[in-house]
Protein backbone atom coordinates (compact mmCIF):
# COMPACT_ATOMS: atom_id res chain seq x y z
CA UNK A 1 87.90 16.44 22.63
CA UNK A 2 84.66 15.30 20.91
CA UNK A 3 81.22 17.35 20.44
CA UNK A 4 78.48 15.20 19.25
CA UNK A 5 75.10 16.90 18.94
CA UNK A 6 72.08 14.98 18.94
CA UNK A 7 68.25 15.73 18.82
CA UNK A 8 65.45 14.60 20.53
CA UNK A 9 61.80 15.62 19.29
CA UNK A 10 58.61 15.01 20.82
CA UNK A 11 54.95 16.22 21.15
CA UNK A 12 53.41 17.75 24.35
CA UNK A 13 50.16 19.03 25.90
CA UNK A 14 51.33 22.10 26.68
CA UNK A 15 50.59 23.95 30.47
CA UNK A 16 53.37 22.47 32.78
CA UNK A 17 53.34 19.42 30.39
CA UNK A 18 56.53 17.55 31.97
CA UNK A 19 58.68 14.90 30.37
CA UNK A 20 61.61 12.62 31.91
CA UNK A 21 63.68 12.91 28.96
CA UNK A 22 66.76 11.36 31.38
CA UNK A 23 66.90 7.55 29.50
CA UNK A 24 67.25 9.70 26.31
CA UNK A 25 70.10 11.49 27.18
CA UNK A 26 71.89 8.54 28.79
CA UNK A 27 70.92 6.14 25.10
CA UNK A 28 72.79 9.53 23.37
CA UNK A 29 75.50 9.34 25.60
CA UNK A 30 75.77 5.81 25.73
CA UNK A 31 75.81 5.61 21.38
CA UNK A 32 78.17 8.10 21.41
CA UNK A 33 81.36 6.46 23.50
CA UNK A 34 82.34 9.17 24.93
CA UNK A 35 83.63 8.49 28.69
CA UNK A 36 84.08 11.91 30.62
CA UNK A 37 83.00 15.22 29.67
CA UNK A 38 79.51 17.61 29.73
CA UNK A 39 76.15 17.04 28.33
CA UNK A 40 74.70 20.15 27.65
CA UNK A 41 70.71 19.57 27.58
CA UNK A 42 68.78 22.73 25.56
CA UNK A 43 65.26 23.03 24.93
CA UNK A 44 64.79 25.07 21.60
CA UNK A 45 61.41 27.56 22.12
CA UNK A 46 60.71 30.78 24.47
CA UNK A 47 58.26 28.79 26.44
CA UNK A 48 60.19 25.94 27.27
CA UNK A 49 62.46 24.70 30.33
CA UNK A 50 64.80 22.05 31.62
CA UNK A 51 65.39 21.19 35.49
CA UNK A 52 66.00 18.48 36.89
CA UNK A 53 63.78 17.21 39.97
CA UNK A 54 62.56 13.53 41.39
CA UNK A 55 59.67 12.99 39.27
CA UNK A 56 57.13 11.41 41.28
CA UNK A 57 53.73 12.13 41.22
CA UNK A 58 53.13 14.93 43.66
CA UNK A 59 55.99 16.88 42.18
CA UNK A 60 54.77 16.01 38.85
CA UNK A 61 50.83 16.19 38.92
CA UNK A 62 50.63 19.12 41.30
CA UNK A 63 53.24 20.52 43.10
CA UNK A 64 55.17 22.62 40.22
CA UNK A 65 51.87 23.73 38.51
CA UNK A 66 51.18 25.02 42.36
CA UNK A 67 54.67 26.75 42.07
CA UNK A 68 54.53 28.49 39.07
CA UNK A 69 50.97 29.43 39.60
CA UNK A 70 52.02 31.43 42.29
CA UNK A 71 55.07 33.31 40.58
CA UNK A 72 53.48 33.67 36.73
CA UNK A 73 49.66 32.55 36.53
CA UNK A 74 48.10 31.71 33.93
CA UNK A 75 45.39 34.15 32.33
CA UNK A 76 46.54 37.18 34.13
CA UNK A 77 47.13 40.75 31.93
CA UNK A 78 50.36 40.82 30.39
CA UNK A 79 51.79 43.21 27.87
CA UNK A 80 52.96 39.97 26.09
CA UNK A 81 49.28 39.23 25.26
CA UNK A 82 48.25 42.28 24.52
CA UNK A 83 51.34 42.72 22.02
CA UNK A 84 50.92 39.67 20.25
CA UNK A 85 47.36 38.97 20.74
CA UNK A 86 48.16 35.58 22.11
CA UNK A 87 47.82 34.08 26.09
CA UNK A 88 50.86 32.66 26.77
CA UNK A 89 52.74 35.56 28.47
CA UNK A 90 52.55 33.55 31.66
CA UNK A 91 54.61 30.82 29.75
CA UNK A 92 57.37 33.04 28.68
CA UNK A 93 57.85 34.46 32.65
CA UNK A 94 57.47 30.58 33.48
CA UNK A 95 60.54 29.89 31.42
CA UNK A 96 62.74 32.37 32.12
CA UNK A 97 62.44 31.20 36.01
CA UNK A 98 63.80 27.78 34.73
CA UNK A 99 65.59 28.65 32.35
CA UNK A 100 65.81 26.48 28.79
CA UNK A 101 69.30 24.29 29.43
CA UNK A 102 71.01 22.66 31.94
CA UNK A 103 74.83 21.43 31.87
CA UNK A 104 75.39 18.11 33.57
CA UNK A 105 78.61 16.06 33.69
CA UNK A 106 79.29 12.80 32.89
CA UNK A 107 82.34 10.27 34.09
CA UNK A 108 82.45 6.78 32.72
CA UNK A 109 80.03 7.23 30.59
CA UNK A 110 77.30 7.94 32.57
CA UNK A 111 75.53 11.18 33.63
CA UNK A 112 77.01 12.31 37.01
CA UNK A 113 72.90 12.62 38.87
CA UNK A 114 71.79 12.17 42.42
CA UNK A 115 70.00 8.49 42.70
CA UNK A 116 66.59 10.61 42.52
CA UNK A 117 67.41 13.71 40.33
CA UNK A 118 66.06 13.31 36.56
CA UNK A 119 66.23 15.63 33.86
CA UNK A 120 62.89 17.16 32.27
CA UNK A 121 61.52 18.90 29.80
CA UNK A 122 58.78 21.50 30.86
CA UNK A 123 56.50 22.84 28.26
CA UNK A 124 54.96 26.18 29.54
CA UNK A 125 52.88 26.73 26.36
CA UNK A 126 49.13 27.22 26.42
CA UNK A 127 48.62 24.50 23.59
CA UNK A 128 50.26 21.64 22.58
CA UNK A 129 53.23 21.83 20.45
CA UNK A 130 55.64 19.49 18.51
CA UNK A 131 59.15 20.09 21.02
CA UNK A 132 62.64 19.41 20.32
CA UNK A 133 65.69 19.28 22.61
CA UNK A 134 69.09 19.44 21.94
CA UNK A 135 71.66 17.44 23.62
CA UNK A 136 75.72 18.68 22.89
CA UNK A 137 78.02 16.02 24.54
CA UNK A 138 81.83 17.66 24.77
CA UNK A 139 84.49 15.04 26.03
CA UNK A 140 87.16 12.29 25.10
């Protein structure tokens, strides 16, 4: 067994900013040789997440905005704020419902994902920020 850890960094706009950050992964994967194991995808940061989804437009431009909206909006009341005197409590729920990794395997070199599903990066921040992901590939 291998591990090969390799970063990706990137800037966003911050409030449901999402980026495909699939070809990435698959150029790491791809330079690395490996043939059969698991890519482990991480975004580093409280307010981040990584899914995976078809990213088309509607999903993209309005439909998860819509979502979390409705479970964590922002500009609501939270303790978060009012204990760091900040406004991104909203962001923090937002990314603990997606949660900040995502394990996906790979045979013959390539990432085992439905012919639609791509892997993204979700900034829930209320500004924009300088990102970084991790990618750990484990395999032979």
């Amino acid at each position: 067994m291998k591990v090969i850890t390799h970063f990706i960094d990137f800037s966003t706009h911050g409030s449901n900013h999402i980026v495909n950050i699939t070809k990435e992964i698959a150029d790491v994967l791809r330079q690395s040789g490996l043939q059969e194991g698991n890519a482990t995808i991480s975004g580093i940061g409280s307010t981040t997440g990584i899914t995976t989804l078809e990213y088309e437009p509607g999903l993209v431009n309005h439909d998860v905005a819509r979502m979390f909206e409705h479970f964590a909006p922002y500009g609501r009341d939270y303790q978060h704020n009012q204990t760091w005197g900040d406004d991104n409590g909203a962001a923090h729920l937002r990314s603990m419902l997606t949660g900040t990794s995502q394990v996906i395997p790979f045979v013959d070199g390539e990432l085992l994902l439905g012919t639609w599903q791509q892997v993204v990066f979700i900034d829930f921040d209320t500004r924009p920020r300088n990102r970084r992901v991790v990618v750990q590939l484990i395999g032979k």
